[in-house]
N, C-alpha and C. Protein backbone atom coordinates (compact mmCIF):
# COMPACT_ATOMS: atom_id res chain seq x y z
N UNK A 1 -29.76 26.55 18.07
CA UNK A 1 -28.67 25.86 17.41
C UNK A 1 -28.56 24.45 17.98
N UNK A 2 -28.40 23.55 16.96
CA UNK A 2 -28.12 22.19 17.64
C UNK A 2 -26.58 21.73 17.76
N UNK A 3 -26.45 21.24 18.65
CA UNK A 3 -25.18 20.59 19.52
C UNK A 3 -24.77 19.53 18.63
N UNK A 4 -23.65 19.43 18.29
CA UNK A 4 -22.92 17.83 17.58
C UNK A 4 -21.85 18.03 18.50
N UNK A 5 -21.28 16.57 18.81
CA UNK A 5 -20.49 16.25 19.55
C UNK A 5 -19.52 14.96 19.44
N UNK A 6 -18.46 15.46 18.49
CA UNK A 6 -18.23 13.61 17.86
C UNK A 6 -16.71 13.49 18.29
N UNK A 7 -16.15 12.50 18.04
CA UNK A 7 -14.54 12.49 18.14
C UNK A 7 -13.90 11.86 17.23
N UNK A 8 -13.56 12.23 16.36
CA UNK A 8 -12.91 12.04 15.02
C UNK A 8 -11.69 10.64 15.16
N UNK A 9 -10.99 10.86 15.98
CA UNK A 9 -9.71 9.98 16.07
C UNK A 9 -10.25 8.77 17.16
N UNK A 10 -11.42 8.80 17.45
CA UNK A 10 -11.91 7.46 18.03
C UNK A 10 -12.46 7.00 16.98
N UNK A 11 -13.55 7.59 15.94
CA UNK A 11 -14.29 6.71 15.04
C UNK A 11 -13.64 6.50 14.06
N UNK A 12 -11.91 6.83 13.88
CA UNK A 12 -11.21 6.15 12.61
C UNK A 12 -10.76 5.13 13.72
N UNK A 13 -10.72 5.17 15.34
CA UNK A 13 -9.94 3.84 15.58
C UNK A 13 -10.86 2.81 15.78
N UNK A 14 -12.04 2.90 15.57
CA UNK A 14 -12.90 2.10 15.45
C UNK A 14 -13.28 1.70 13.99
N UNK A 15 -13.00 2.25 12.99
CA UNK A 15 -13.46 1.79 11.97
C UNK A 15 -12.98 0.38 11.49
N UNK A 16 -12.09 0.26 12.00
CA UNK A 16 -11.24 -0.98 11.02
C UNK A 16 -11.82 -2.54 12.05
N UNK A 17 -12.61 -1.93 12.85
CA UNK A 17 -13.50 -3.35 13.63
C UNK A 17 -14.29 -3.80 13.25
N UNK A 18 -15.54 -2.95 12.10
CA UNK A 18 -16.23 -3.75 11.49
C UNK A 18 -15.92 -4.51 9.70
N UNK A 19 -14.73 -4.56 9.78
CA UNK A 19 -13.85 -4.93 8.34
C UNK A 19 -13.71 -6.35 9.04
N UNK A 20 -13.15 -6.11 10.16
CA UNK A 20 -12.94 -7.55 11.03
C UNK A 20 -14.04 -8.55 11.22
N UNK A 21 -15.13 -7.60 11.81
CA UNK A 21 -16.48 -8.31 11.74
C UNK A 21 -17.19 -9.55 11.04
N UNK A 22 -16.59 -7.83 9.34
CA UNK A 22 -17.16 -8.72 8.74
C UNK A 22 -16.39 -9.95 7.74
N UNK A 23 -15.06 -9.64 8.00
CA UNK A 23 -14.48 -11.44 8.17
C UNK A 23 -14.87 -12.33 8.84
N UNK A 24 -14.93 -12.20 9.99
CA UNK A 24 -15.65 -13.22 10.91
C UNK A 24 -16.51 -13.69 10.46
N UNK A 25 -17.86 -12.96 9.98
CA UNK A 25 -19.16 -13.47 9.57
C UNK A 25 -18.68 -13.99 8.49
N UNK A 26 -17.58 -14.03 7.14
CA UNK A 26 -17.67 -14.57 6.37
C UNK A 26 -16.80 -16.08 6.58
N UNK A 27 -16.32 -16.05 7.63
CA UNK A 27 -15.73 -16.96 7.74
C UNK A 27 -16.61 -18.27 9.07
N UNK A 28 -17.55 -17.86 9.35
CA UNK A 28 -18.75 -18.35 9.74
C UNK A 28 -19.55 -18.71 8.65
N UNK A 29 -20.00 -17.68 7.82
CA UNK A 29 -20.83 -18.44 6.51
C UNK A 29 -20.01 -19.48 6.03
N UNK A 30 -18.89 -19.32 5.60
CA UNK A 30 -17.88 -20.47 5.08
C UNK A 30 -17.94 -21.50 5.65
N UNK A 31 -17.73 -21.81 7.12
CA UNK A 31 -18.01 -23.11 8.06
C UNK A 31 -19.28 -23.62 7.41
N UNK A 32 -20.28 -22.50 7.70
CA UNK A 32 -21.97 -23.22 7.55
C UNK A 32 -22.23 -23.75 6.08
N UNK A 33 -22.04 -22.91 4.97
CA UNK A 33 -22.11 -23.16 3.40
C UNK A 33 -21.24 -24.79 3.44
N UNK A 34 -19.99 -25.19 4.02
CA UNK A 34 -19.14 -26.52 4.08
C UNK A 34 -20.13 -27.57 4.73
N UNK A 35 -20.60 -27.18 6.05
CA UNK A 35 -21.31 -28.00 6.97
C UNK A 35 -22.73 -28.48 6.31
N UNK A 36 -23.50 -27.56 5.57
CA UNK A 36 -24.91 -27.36 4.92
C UNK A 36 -24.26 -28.49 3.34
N UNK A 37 -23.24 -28.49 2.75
CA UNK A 37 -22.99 -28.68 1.72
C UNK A 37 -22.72 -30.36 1.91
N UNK A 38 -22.02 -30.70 3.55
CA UNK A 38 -21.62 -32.17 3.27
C UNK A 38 -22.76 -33.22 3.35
N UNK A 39 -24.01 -31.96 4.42
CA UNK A 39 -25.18 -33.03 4.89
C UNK A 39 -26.21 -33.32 3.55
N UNK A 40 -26.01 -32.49 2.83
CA UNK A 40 -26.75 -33.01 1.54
C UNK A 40 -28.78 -32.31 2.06
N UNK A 41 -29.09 -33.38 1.46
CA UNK A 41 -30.41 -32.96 1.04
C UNK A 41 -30.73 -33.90 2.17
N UNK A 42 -31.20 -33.28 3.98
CA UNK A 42 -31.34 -33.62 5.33
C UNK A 42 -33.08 -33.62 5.44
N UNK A 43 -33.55 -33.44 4.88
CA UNK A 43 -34.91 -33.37 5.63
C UNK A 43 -35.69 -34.88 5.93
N UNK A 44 -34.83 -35.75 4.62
CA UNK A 44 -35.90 -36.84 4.45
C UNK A 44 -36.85 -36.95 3.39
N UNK A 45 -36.98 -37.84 2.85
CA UNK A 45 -38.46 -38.52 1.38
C UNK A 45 -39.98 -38.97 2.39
N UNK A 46 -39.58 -39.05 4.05
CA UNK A 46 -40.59 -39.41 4.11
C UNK A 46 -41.84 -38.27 4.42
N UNK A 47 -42.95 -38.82 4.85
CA UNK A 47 -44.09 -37.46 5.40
C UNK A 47 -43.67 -36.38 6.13
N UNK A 48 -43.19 -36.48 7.18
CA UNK A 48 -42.80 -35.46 8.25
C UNK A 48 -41.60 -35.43 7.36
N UNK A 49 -40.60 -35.43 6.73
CA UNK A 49 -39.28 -34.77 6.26
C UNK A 49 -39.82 -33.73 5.17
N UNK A 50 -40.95 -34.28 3.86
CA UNK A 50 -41.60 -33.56 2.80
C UNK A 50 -42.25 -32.22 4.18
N UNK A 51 -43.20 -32.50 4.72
CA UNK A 51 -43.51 -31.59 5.62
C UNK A 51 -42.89 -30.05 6.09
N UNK A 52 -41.41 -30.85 6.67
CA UNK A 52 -40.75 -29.89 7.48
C UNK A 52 -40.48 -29.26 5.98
N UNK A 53 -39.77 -29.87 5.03
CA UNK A 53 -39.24 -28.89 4.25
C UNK A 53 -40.15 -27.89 3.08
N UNK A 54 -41.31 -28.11 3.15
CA UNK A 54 -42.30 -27.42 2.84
C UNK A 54 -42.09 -25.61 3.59
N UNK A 55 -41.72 -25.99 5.22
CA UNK A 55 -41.90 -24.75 5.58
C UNK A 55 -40.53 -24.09 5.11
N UNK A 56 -39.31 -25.18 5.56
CA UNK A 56 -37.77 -24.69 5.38
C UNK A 56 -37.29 -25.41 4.51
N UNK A 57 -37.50 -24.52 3.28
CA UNK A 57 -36.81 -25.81 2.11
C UNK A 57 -34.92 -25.40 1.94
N UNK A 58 -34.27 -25.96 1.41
CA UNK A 58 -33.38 -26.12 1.05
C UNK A 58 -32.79 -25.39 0.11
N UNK A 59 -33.62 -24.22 -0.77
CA UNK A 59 -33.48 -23.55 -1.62
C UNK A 59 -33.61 -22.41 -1.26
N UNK A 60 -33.35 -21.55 -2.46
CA UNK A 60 -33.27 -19.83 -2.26
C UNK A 60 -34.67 -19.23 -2.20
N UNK A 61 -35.33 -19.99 -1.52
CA UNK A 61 -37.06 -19.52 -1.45
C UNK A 61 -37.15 -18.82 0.03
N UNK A 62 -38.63 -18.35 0.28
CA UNK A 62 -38.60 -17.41 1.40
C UNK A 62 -38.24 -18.60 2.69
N UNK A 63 -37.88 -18.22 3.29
CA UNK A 63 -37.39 -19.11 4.54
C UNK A 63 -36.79 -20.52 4.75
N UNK A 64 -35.91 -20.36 3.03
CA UNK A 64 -34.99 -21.26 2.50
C UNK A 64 -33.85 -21.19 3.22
N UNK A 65 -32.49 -22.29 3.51
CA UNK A 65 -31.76 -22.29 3.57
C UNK A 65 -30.24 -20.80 2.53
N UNK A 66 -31.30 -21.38 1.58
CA UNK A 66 -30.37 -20.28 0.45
C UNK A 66 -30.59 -18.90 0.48
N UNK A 67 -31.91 -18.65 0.87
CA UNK A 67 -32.13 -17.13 1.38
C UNK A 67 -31.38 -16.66 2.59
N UNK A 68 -31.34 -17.70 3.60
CA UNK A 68 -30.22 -17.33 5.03
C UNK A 68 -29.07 -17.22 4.87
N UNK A 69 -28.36 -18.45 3.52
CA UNK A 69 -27.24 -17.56 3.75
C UNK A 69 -26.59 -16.67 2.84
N UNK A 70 -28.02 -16.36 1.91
CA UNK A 70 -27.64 -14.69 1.12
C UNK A 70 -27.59 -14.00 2.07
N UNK A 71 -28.58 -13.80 2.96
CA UNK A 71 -28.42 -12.40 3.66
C UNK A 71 -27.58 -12.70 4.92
N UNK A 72 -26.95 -13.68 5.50
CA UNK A 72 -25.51 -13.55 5.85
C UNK A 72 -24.44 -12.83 4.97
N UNK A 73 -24.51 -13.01 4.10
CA UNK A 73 -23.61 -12.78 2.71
C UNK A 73 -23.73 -11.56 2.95
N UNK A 74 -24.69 -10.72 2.99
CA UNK A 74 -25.23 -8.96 2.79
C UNK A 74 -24.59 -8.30 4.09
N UNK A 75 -25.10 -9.07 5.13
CA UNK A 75 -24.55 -8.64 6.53
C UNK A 75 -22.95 -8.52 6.58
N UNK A 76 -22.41 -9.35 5.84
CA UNK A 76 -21.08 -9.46 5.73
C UNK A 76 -20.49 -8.36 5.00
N UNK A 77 -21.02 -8.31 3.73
CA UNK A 77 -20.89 -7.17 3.16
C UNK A 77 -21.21 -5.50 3.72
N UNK A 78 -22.10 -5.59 4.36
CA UNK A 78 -22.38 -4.33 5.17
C UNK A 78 -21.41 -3.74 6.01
N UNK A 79 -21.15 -5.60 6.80
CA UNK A 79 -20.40 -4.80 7.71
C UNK A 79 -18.42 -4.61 7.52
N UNK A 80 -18.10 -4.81 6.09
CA UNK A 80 -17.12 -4.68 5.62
C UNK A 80 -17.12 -3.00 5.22
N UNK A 81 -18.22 -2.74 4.79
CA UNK A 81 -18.18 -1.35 4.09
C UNK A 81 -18.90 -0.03 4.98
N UNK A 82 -19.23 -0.52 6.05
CA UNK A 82 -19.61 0.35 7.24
C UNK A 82 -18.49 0.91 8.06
N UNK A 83 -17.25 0.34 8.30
CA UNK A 83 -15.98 0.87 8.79
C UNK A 83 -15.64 1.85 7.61
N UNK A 84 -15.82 1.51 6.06
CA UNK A 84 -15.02 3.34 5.31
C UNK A 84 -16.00 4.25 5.93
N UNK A 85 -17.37 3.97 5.71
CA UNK A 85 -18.62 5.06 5.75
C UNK A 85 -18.01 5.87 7.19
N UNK A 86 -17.92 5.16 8.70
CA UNK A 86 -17.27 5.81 9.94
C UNK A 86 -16.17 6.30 9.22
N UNK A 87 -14.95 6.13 9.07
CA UNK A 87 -14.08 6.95 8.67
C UNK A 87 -14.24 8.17 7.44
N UNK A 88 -15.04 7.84 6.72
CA UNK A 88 -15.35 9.24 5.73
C UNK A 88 -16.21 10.19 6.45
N UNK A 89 -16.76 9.91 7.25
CA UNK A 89 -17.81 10.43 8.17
C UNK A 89 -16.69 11.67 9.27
N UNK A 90 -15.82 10.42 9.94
CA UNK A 90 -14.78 11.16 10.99
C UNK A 90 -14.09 12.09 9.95
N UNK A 91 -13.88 12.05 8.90
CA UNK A 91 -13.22 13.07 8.25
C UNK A 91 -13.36 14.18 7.97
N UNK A 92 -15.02 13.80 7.39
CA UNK A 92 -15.79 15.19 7.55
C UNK A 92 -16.18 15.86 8.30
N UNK A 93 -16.03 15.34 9.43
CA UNK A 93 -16.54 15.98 10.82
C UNK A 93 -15.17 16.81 11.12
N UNK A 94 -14.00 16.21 11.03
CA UNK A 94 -12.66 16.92 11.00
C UNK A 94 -12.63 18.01 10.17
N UNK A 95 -12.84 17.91 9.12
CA UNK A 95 -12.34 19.09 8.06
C UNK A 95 -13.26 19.78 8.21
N UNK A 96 -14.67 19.49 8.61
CA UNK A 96 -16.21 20.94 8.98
C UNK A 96 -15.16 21.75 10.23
N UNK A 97 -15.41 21.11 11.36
CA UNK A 97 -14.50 21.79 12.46
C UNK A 97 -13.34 22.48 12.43
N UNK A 98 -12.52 22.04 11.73
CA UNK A 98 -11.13 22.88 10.93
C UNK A 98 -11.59 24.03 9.97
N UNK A 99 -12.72 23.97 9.18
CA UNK A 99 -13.40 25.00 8.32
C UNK A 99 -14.04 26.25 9.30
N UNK A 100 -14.48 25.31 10.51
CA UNK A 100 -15.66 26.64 11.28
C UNK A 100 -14.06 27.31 12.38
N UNK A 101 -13.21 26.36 12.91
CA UNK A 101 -12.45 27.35 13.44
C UNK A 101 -11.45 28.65 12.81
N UNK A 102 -10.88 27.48 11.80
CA UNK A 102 -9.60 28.74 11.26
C UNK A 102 -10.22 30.31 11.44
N UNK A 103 -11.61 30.43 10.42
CA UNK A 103 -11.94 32.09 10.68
C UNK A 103 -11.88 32.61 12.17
N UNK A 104 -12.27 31.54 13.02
CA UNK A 104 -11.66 32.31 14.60
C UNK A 104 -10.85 32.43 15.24
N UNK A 105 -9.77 31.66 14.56
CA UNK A 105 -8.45 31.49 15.02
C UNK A 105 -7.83 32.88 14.11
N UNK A 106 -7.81 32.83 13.04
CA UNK A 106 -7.66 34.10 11.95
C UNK A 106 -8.26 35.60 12.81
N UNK A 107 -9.40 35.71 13.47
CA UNK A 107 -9.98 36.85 13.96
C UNK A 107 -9.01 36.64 15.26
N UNK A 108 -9.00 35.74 15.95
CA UNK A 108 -7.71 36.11 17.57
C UNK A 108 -6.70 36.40 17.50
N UNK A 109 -6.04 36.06 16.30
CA UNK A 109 -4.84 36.51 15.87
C UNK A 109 -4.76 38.04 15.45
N UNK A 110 -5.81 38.80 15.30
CA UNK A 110 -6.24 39.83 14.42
C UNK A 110 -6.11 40.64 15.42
N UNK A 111 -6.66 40.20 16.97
CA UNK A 111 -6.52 41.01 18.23
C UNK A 111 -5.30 41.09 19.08
């Protein structure tokens, strides 16, 4: 038989930290999307500016500016919706444990 070992009323008091999180991160993307938005188009017209932005362009391309801060965006989102998942989780772990005792609590009472 395998061992589980969880604590229900810690991982609902933890859940509501990554809701926070993921404010934070969105309110970090928000700074950066403002900061990225006032400097405009930074690389430069000349050789080495065409260059650099060849590797890091400015757009939603692979190792674009716009791809970094989609998947900030995702992270944010994750970690908004990862605090219900812990709490639906602690719940079920509550109501399994309440399911496997009552019948033994029901049988001690019986004695």
């Amino acid at each position: 038989m395998t061992k589980l070992w969880s604590d229900p009323e810690r991982l609902h008091a933890v859940a509501p930290r990554f809701e926070q999180l993921g404010e934070e991160v969105n309110a970090a993307l928000e700074t950066l999307k403002s900061g990225i938005g006032a400097e405009g188009h930074c690389w430069g017209g000349d050789a080495p500016g065409k260059s650099f932005e060849a590797e890091y362009p400015q757009t939603d391309a692979d190792g674009g500016v716009g791809q970094a801060l989609s998947r900030l965006n995702q992270l944010m989102t994750l970690l908004k919706g990862t605090g219900d998942r812990v709490s639906t989780v602690a719940t079920g772990l509550r109501t399994q444990d309440k399911a496997n005792a009552d019948p033994l609590i029901a049988k001690q009472n019986e004695v």
